[in-house]
Protein backbone atom coordinates (compact mmCIF):
# COMPACT_ATOMS: atom_id res chain seq x y z
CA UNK A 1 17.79 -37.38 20.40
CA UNK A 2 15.64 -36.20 17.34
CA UNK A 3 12.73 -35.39 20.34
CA UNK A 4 15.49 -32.79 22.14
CA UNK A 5 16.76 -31.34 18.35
CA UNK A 6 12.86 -30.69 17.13
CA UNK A 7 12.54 -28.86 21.22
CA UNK A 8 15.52 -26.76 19.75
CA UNK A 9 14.48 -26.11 16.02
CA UNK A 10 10.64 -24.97 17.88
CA UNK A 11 12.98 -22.92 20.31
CA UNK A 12 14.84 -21.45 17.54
CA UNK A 13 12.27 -20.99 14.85
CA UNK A 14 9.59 -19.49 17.06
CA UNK A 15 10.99 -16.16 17.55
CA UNK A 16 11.52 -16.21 13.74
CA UNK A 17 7.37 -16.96 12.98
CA UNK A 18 6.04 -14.55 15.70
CA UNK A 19 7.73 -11.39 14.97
CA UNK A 20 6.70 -8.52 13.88
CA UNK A 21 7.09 -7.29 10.86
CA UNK A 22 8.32 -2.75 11.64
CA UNK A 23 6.00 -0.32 10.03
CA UNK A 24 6.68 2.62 8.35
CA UNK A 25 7.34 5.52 10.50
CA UNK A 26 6.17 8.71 9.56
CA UNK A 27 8.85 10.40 8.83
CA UNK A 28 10.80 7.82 7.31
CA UNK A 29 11.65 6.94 3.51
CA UNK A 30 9.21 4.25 3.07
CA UNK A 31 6.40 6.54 4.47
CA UNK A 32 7.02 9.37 2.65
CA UNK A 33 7.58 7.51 -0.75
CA UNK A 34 4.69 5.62 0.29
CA UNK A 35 2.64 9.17 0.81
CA UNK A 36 3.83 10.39 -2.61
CA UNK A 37 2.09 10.49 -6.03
CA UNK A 38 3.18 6.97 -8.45
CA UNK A 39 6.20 7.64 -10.29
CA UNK A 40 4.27 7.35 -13.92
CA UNK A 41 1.86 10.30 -12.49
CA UNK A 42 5.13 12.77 -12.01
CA UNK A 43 4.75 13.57 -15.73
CA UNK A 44 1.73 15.28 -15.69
CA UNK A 45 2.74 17.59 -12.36
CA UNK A 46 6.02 18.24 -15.14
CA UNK A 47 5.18 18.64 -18.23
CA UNK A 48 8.62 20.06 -18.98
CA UNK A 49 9.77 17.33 -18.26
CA UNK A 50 10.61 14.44 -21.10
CA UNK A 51 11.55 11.61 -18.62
CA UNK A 52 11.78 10.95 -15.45
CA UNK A 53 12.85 8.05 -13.24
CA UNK A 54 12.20 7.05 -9.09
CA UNK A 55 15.88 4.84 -9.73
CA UNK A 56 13.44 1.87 -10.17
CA UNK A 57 11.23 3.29 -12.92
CA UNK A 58 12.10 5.28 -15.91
CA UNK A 59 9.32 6.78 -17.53
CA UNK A 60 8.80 8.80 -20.62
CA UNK A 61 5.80 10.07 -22.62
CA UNK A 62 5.07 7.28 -23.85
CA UNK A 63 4.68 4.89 -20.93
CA UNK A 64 7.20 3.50 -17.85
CA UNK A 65 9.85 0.25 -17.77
CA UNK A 66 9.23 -2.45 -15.14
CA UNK A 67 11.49 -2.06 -11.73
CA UNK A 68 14.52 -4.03 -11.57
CA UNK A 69 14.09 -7.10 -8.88
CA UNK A 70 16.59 -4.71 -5.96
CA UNK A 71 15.29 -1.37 -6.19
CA UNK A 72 15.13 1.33 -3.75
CA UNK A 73 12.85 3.55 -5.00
CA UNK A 74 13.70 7.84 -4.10
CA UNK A 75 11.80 11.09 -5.18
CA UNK A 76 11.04 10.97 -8.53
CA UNK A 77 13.47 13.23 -10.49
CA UNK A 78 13.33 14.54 -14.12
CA UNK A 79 16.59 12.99 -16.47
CA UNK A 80 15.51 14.81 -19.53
CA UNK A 81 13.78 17.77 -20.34
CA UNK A 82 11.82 18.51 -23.37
């Protein structure tokens, strides 16, 4: 019995440990957030701008937060002008 259930876990699993993990697409969100300038580097294309934030980091003149844990980072937008 415990031969036929390890057959099924290998059966199972192995699909699981051999696939392929998708690339970004051009195109896509990933690649073109991935293709964009950091978030903390925004503030020097705007200097107008007082903060700004990707919805995962919210930066000001003075330096950037950490990115919460379940984030899905956009184009970086400014929240506050000077």
């Amino acid at each position: 019995m415990t031969v036929r259930l390890a057959a099924l876990l290998a059966i199972l699993i192995a699909p699981v440990a051999f696939a392929e993990t998708p690339s970004a697409q051009p195109g896509t969100a990933a690649a073109s957030h991935a293709a964009q300038r950091p978030v903390p580097v925004f503030g020097e294309d705007h200097p107008e701008c007082a903060e700004w934030s990707d919805g995962c980091i919210v930066c000001t003149r003075e330096g950037c937060s950490l990115p919460g844990i379940a984030c899905v980072p956009a184009d970086p937008a400014c929240r506050k002008a000077k």
